[in-house]
Protein backbone atom coordinates (compact mmCIF):
# COMPACT_ATOMS: atom_id res chain seq x y z
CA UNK A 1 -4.49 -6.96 -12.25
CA UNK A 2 -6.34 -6.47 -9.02
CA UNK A 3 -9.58 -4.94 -9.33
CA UNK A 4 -10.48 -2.01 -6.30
CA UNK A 5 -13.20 -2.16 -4.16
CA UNK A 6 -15.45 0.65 -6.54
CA UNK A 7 -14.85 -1.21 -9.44
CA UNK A 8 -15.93 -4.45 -7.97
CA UNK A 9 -19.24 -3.08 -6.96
CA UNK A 10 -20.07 -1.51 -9.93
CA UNK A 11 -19.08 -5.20 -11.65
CA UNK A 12 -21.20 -6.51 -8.86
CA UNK A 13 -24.32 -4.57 -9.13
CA UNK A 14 -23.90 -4.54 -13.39
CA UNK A 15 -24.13 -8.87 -13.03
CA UNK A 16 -26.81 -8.77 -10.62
CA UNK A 17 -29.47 -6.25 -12.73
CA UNK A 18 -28.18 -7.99 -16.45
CA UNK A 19 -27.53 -11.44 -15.64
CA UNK A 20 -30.69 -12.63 -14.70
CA UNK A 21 -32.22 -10.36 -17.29
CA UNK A 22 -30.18 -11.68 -20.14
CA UNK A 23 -30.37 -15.45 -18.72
CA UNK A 24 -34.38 -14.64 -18.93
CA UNK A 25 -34.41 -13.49 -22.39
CA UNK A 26 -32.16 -16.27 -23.43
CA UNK A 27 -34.64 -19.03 -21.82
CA UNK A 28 -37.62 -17.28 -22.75
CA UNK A 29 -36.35 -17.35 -26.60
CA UNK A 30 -35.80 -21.29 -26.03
CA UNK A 31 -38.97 -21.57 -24.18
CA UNK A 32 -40.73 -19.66 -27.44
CA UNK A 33 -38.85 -21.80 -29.81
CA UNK A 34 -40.06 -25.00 -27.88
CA UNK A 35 -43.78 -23.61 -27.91
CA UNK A 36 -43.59 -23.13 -31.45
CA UNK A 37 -42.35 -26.57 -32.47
CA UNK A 38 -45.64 -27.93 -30.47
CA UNK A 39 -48.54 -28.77 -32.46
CA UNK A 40 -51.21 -27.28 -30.43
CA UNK A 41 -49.48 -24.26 -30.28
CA UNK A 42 -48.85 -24.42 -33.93
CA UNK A 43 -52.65 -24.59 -34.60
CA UNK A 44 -53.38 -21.99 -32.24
CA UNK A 45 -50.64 -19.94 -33.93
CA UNK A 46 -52.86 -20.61 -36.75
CA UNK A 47 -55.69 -18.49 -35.93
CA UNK A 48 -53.95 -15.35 -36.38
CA UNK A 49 -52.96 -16.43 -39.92
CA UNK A 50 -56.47 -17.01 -40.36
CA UNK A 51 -57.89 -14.15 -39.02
CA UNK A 52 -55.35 -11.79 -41.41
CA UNK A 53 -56.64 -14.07 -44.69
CA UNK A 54 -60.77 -13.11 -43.28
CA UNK A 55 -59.79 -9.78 -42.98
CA UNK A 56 -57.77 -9.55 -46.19
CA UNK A 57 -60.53 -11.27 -48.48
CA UNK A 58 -63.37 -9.04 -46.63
CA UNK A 59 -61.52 -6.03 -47.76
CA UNK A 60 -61.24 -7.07 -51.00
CA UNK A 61 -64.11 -8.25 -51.45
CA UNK A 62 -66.19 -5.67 -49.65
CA UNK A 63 -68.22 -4.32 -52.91
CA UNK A 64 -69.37 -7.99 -53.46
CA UNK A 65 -71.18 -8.24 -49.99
CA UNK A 66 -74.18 -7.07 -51.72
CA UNK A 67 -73.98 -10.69 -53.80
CA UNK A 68 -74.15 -12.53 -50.89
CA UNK A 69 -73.84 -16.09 -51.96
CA UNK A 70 -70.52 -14.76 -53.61
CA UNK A 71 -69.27 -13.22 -51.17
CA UNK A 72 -70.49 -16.26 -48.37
CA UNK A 73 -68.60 -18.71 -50.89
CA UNK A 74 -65.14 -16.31 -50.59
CA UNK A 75 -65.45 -16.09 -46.77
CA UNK A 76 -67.45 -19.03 -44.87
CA UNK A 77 -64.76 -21.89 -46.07
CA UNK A 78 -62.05 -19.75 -44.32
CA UNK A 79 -64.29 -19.05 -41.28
CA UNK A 80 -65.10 -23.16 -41.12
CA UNK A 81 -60.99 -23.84 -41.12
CA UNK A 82 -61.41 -22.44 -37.42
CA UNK A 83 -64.87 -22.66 -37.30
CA UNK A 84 -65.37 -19.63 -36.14
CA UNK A 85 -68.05 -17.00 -36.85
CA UNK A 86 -67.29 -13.63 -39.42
CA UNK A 87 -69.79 -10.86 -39.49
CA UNK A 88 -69.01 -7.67 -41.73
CA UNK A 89 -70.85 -4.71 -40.35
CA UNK A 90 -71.65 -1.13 -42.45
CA UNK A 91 -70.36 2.08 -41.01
CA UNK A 92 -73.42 2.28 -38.81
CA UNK A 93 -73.42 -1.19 -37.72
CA UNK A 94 -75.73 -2.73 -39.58
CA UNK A 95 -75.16 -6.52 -39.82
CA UNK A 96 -74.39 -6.76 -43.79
CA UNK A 97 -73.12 -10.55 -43.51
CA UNK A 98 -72.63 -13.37 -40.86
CA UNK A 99 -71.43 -16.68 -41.69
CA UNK A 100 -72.92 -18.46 -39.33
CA UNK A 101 -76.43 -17.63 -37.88
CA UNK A 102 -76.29 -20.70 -35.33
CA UNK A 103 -73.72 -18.74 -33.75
CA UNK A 104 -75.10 -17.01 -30.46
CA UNK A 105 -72.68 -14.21 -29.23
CA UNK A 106 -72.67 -13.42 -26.06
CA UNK A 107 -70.06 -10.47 -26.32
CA UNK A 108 -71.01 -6.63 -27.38
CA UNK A 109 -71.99 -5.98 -30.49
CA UNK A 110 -70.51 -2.15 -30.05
CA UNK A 111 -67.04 -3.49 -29.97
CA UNK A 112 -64.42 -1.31 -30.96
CA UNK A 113 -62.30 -1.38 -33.47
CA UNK A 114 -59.25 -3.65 -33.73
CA UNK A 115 -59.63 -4.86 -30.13
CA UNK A 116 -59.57 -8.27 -28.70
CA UNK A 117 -61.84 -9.55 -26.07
CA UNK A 118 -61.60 -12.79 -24.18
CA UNK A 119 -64.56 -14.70 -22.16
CA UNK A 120 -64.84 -17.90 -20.88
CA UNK A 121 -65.98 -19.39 -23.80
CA UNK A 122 -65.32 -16.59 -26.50
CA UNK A 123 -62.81 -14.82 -28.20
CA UNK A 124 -63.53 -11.49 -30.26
CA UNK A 125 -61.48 -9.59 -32.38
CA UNK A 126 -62.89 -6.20 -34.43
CA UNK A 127 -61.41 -4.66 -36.86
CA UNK A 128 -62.63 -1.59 -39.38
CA UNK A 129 -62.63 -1.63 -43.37
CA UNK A 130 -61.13 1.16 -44.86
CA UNK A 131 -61.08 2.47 -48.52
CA UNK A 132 -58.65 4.74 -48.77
CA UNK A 133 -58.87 7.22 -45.79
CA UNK A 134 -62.81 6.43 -45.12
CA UNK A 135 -64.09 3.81 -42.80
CA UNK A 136 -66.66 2.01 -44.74
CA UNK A 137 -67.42 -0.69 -42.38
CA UNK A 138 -66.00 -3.09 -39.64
CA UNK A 139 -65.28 -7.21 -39.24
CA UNK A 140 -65.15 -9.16 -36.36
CA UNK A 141 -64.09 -12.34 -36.11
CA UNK A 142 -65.37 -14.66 -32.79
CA UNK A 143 -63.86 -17.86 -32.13
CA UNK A 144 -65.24 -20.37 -29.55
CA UNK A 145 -62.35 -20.81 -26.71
CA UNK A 146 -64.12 -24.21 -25.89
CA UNK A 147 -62.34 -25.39 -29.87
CA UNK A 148 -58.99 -24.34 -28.71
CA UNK A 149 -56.41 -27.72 -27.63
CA UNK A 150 -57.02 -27.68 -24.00
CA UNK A 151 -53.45 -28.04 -23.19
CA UNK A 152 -52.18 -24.60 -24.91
CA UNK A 153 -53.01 -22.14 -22.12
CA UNK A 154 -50.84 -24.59 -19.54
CA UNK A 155 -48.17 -25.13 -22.02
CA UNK A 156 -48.04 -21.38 -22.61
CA UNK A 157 -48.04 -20.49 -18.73
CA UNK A 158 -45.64 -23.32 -17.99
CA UNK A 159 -43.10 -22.33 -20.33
CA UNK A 160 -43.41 -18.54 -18.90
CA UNK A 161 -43.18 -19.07 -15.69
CA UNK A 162 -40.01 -21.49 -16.20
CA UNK A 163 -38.54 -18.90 -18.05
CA UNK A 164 -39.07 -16.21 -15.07
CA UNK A 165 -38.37 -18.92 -12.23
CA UNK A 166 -35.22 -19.38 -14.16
CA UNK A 167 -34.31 -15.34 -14.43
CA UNK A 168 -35.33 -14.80 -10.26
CA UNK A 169 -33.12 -18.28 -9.65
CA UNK A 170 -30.06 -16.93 -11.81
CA UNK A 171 -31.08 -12.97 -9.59
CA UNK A 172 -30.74 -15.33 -6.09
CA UNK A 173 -27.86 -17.16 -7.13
CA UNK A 174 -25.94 -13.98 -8.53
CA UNK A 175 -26.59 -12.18 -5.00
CA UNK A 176 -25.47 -14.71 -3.11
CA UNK A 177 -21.84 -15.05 -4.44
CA UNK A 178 -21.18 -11.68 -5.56
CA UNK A 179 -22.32 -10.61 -2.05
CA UNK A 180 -20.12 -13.38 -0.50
CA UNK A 181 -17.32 -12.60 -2.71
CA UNK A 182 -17.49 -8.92 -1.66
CA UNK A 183 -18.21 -9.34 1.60
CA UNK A 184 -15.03 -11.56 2.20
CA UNK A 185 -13.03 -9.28 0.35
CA UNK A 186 -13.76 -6.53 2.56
CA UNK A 187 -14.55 -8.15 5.96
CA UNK A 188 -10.87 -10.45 5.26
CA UNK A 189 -9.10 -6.68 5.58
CA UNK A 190 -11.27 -5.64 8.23
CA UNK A 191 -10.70 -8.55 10.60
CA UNK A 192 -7.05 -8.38 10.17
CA UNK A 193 -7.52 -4.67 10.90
CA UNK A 194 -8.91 -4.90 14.07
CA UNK A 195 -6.95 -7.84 14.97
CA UNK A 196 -3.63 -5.66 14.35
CA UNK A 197 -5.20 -3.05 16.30
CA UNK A 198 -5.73 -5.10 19.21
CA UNK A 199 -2.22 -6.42 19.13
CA UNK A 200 -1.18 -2.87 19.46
CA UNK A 201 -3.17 -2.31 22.21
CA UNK A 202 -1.34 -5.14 23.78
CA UNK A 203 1.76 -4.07 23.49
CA UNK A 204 2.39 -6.66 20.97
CA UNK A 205 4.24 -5.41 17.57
CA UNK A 206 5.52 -8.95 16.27
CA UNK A 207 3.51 -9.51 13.64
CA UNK A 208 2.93 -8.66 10.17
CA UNK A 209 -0.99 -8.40 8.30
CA UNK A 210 -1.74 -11.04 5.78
CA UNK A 211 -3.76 -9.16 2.99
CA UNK A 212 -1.50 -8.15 0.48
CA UNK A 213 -4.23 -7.72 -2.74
CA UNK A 214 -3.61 -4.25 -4.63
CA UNK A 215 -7.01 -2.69 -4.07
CA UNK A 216 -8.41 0.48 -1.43
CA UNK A 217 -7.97 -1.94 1.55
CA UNK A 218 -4.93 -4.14 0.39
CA UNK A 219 -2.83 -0.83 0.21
CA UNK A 220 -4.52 0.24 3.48
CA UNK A 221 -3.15 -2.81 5.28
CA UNK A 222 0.17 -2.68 3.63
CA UNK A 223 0.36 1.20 4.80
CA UNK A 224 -0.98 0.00 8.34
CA UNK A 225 1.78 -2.60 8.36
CA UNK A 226 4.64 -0.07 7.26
CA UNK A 227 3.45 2.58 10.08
CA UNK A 228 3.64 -1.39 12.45
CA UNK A 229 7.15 -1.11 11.38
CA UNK A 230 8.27 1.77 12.04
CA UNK A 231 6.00 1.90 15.05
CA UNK A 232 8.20 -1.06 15.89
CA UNK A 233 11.52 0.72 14.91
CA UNK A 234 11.38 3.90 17.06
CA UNK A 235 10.23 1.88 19.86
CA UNK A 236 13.25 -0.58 19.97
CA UNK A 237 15.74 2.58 18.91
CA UNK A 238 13.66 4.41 21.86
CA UNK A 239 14.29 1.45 24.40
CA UNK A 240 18.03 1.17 22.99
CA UNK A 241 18.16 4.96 23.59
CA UNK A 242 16.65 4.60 27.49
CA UNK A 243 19.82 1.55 27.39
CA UNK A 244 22.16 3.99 26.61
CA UNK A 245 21.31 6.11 29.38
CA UNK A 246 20.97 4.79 32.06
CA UNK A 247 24.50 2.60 30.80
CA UNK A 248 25.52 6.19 30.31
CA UNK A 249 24.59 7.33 33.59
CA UNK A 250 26.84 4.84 34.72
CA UNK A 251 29.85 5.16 32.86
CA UNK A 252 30.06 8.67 33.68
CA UNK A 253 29.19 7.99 37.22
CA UNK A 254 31.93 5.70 37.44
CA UNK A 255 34.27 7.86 35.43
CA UNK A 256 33.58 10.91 37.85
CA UNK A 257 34.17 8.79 40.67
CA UNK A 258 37.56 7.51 39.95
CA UNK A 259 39.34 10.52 39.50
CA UNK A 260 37.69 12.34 42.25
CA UNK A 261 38.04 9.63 45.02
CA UNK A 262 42.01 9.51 43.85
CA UNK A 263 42.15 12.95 44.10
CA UNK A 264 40.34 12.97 47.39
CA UNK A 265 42.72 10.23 49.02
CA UNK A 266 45.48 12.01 47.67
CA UNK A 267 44.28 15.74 49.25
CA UNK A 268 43.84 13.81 52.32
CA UNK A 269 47.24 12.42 52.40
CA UNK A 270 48.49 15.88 51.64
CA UNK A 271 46.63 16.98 54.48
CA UNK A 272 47.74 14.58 57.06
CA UNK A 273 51.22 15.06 56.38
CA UNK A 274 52.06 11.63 54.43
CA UNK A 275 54.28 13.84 51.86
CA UNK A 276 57.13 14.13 53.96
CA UNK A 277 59.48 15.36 51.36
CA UNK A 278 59.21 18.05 48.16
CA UNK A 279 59.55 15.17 45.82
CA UNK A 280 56.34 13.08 47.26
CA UNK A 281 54.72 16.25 47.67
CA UNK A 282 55.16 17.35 43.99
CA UNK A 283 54.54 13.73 43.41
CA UNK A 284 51.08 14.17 44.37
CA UNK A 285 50.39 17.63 43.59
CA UNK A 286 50.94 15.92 39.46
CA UNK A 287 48.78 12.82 40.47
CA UNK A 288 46.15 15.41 41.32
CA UNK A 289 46.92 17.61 38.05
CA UNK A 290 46.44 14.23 35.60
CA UNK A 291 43.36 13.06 37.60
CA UNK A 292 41.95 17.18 37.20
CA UNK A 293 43.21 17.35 33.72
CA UNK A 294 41.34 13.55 33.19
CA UNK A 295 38.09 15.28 34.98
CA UNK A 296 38.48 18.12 32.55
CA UNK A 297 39.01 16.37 29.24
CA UNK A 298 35.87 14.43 30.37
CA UNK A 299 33.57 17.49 31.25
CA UNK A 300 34.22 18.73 27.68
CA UNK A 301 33.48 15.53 26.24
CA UNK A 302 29.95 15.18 28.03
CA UNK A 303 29.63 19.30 27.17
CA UNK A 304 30.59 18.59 22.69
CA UNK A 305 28.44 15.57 23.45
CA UNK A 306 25.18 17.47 24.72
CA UNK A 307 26.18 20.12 21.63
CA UNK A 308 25.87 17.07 19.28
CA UNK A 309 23.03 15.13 20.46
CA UNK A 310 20.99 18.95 20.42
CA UNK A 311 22.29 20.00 16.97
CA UNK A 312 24.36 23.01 18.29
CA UNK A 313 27.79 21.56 17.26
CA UNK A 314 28.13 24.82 14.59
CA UNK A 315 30.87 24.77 12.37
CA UNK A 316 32.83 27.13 10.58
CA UNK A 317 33.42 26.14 7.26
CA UNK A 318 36.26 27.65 4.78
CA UNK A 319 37.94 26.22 1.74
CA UNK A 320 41.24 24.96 2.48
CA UNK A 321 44.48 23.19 1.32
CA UNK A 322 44.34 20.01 2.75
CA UNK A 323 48.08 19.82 2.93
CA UNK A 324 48.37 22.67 4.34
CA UNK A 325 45.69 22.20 7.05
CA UNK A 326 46.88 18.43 7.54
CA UNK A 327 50.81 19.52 8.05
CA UNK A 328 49.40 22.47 10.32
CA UNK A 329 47.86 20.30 12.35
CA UNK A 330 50.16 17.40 12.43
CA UNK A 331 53.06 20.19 13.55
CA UNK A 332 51.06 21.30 16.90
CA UNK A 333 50.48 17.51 18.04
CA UNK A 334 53.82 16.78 17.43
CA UNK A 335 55.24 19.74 19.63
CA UNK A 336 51.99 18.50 22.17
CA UNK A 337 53.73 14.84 22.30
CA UNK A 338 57.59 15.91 22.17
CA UNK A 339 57.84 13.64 25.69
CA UNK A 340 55.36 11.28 25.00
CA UNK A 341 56.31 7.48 24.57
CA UNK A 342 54.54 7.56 21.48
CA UNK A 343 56.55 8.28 17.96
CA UNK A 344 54.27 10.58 14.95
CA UNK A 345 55.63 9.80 11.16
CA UNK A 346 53.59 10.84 8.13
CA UNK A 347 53.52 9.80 4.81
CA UNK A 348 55.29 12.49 2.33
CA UNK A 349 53.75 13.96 0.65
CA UNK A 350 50.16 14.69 1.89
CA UNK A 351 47.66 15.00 -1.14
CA UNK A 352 47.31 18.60 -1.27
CA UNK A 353 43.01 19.52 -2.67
CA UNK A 354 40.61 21.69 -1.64
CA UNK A 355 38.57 21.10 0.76
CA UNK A 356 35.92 22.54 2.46
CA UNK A 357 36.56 22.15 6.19
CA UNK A 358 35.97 23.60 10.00
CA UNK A 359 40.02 23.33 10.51
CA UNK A 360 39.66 23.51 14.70
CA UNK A 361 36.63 20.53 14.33
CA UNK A 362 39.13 18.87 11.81
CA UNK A 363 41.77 19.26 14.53
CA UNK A 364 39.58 18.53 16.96
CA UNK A 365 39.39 14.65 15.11
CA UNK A 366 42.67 14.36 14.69
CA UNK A 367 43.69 14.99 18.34
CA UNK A 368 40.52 12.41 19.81
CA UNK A 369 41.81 9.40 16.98
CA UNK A 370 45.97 10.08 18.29
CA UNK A 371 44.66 9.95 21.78
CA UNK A 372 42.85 7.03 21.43
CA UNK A 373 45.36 5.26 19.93
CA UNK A 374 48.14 6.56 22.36
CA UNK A 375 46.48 4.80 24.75
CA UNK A 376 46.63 1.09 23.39
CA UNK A 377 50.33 1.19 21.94
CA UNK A 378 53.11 0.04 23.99
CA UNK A 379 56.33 1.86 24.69
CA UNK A 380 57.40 1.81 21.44
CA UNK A 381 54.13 2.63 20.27
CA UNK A 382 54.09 4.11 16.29
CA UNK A 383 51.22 6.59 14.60
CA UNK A 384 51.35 6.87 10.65
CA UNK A 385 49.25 9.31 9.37
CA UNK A 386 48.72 10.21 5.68
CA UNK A 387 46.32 11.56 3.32
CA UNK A 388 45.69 10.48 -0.02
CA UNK A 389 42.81 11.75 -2.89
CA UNK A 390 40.83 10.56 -5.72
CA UNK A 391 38.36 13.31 -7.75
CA UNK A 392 35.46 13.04 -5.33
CA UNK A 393 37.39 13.22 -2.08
CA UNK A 394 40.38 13.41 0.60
CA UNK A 395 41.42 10.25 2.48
CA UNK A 396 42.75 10.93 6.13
CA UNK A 397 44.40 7.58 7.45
CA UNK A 398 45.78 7.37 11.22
CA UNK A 399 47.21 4.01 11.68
CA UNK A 400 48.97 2.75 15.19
CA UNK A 401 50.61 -1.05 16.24
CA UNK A 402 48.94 -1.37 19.23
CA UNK A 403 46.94 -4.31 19.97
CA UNK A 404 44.10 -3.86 17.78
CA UNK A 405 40.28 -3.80 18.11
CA UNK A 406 38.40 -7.75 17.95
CA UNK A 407 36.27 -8.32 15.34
CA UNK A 408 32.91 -8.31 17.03
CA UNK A 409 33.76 -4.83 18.48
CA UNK A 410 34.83 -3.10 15.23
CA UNK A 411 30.93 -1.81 14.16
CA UNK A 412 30.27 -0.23 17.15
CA UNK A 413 33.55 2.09 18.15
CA UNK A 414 32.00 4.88 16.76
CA UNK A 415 29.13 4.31 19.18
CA UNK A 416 28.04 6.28 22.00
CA UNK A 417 30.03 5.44 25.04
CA UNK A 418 31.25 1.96 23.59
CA UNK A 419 34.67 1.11 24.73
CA UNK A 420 34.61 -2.73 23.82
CA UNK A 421 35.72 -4.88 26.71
CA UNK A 422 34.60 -2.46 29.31
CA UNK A 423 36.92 -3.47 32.40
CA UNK A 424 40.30 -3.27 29.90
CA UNK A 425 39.25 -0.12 28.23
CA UNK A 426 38.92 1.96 31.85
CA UNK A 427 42.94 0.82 32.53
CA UNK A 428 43.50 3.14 29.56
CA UNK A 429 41.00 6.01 30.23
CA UNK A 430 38.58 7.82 27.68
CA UNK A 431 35.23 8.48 28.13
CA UNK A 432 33.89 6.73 24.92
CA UNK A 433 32.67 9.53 23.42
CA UNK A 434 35.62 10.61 21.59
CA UNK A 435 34.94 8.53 18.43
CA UNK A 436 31.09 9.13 18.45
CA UNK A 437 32.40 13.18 17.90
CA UNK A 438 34.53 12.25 15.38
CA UNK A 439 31.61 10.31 13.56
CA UNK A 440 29.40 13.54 13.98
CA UNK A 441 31.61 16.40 13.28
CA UNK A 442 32.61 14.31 9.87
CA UNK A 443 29.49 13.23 8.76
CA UNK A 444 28.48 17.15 9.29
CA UNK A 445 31.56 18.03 6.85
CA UNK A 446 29.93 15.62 4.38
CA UNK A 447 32.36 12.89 4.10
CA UNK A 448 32.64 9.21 6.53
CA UNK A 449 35.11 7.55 8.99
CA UNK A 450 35.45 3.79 9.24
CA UNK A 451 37.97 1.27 11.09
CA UNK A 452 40.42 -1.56 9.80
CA UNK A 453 42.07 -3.58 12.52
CA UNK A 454 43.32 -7.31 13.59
CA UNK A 455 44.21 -8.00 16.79
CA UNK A 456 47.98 -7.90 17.85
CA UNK A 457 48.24 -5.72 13.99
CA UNK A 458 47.26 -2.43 15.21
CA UNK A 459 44.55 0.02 13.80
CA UNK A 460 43.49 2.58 11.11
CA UNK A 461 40.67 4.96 11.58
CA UNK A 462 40.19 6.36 8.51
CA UNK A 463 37.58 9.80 7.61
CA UNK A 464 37.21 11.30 4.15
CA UNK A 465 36.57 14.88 3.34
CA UNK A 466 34.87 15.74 0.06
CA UNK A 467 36.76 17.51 -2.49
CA UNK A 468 35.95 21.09 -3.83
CA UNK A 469 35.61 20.46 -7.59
CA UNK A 470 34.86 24.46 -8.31
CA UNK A 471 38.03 25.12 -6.76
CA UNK A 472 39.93 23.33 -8.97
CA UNK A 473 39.06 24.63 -11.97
């Protein structure tokens, strides 16, 4: 699981404030636990156990002090453990016992209760004596800093400051990889980022960015990359497009030109009086029909073709028989092609389902796959047609023995102005764009057209119409 950019910060900054502050409480407990296993620390320790016992026996002991030996006996032998000084004071501070009167204190007398005061050379603590809720008096305990093991207050510092050079150590260390590790996992993106945006700049769309993690940046760089793509995309299908056209421009350039210089040679012939006869006249007078009729047939495929490419190809759908429609249709070619060299047969019977169709742009295909395949047959040249159906949809199949389409051109027929081996297709006419209407006008019905062909076999162009299930119910 990839953690985002948010939740690594938050990670980052939570490490950076607790780890040093739990790696400081963890060496300051070992630091304490090695203090306490020294022996001077273990007799300075003892002081405070000492101090308690004074101030324990004082108070319960305090309505003795007026027997002073007894009460010096109870008290002095603890003060001489530590020898240190104990002087219990009444409630107005009057001195009412001190163990030691060699003892010269140097601190205030008025010292208030349970404090502590250090000097250089003394150490007071004050406490009052209570009975009950009343203060009745007050101890305090001095203790000559000069008796205490010299090496405590070093050992004591020492250990401290380890403990906190240990905690800012651990608060360096932290910083320094968390802010490398986030720093690289944002400048990584970045870098790549810019560097993809200065390939762009260039002109330059072959390449792909690196950083593929699943956090805020890794799924801006994959979204960067996809947009590279089909940046990439529309520009080839945009310089394929510009191919097109100008390869267009001269196809139909070339196609206009035929025709028109045949017809003008053969106006000019007219003209001059070549035609000497009616029968070379009406000769040419047909030369110059086919070549206008060619001209014609061409204009309206350039005028569906402009329809297409700007969406206005409208059709006008209705739910038909397709046997009906299919045997309509195949009736009119056939009385179109009673002198042609080319022989119609169908397959009985057509599959007869509704269908929801624009008959004239269904006739329309029909006509543009016969013609094209009229014009690679021989003499004897054949066209099968029949039409089959499953529960989803109508199968149209127009099959002719001509010589057949080579494998390497087979994807493309159905492309704009594509006519295969360009210098054989012209000896048969078209302009190329028959096919690429077909494609459109049946992909706008719903349904798809495809090829099947071997050279020296003949073809079948096949198109599919989908079936109207609500009307047969």
């Amino acid at each position: 699981m990839q953690l985002g950019i948010r939740t690594k910060l938050v990670v980052a900054f939570a490490l950076v404030v607790l780890g040093p502050i739990v790696n400081t409480f963890i060496m300051m407990n070992v630091m304490i636990s090695k203090l306490n296993r020294d022996p001077d620390i273990v007799k300075f320790n003892s002081l405070n156990k000492s101090f308690q016992r004074v101030i324990e026996e004082v108070e319960d002991n305090f309505d003795k002090i007026e027997d002073y030996e007894t009460f010096d006996s109870i008290i002095k032998p603890i003060a001489d453990e530590f020898d240190g000084r104990v002087r219990v004071m009444d409630s107005m501070a009057n001195i009412l016992y001190d163990s030691s009167d060699l003892w010269h204190n140097s601190m205030d007398e008025s010292l208030a209760p349970d404090t502590s005061i250090f000097s250089l050379t003394q150490y007071s603590y004050s406490t009052d004596i209570k009975k009950g809720q009343e203060v009745v008096g007050r101890v305090v305990i001095d203790y000559d800093i000069n008796l205490m093991p010299a090496d405590v207050a070093r050992k004591v510092v020492y250990h401290f400051s380890g403990s906190y050079i240990f905690g800012l150590a651990t608060l360096i260390l932290f910083i320094s990889i968390l802010s490398r590790t986030i720093s690289r996992s944002i400048l990584v993106p970045l870098k790549e980022l810019n560097k993809a945006t200065e390939s762009i700049a260039e002109g330059n769309l072959d390449f792909t960015i690196k950083y593929k993690k699943n956090d805020e940046l890794g799924r801006f760089c994959q979204a960067f990359d996809t947009m590279r793509d089909k940046l990439k995309i529309s520009l080839e299908k945009q310089m394929e497009a510009e191919r097109q056209r100008k390869e267009m421009i001269g196809i139909i350039s070339h196609d206009l030109r035929t025709p028109i210089s045949s017809i003008k040679g053969y106006v000019e012939a007219l003209q001059d009086g070549i035609a000497t006869d009616e029968a070379q006249f009406k000769r040419y007078l047909q030369v110059i029909q086919d070549k206008t009729n060619r001209l014609d047939a061409l204009i309206d495929d350039l005028f569906q073709f402009s329809q297409m490419d700007l969406g206005r190809l409208k059709m006008d759908f209705e739910i038909v028989d397709s046997k009906a429609m299919l045997e309509e249709m195949l009736h009119y070619i056939s009385l179109d092609w009673k002198d042609s060299h080319v022989g119609i047969t169908k397959d009985d019977p057509f599959a007869s389902v509704p269908v929801k169709a624009d008959v004239k742009r269904i006739a329309q295909v029909m006509d543009n796959i016969m013609q094209n395949a009229s014009r690679y047959v021989g003499s004897d040249g054949q066209i099968r047609v029949s039409a089959v159906s499953n529960k989803d949809e109508l199968i149209v199949s127009i099959k002719d023995n001509g010589m057949g389409i080579d494998e390497r051109d087979l994807p493309y027929i159905f492309d704009l102005f594509y006519r295969g081996e360009k210098s054989r297709s012209r000896n048969y006419g078209g302009s190329g764009l028959g096919l690429a209407i077909c494609k459109s006008i049946i992909e706008d019905h719903g349904g798809r057209i495809w090829a099947e062909s071997s050279p020296g076999y003949g073809t079948t162009i096949s198109f599919s119409l989908p079936v109207v299930k609500e009307a047969l119910e």
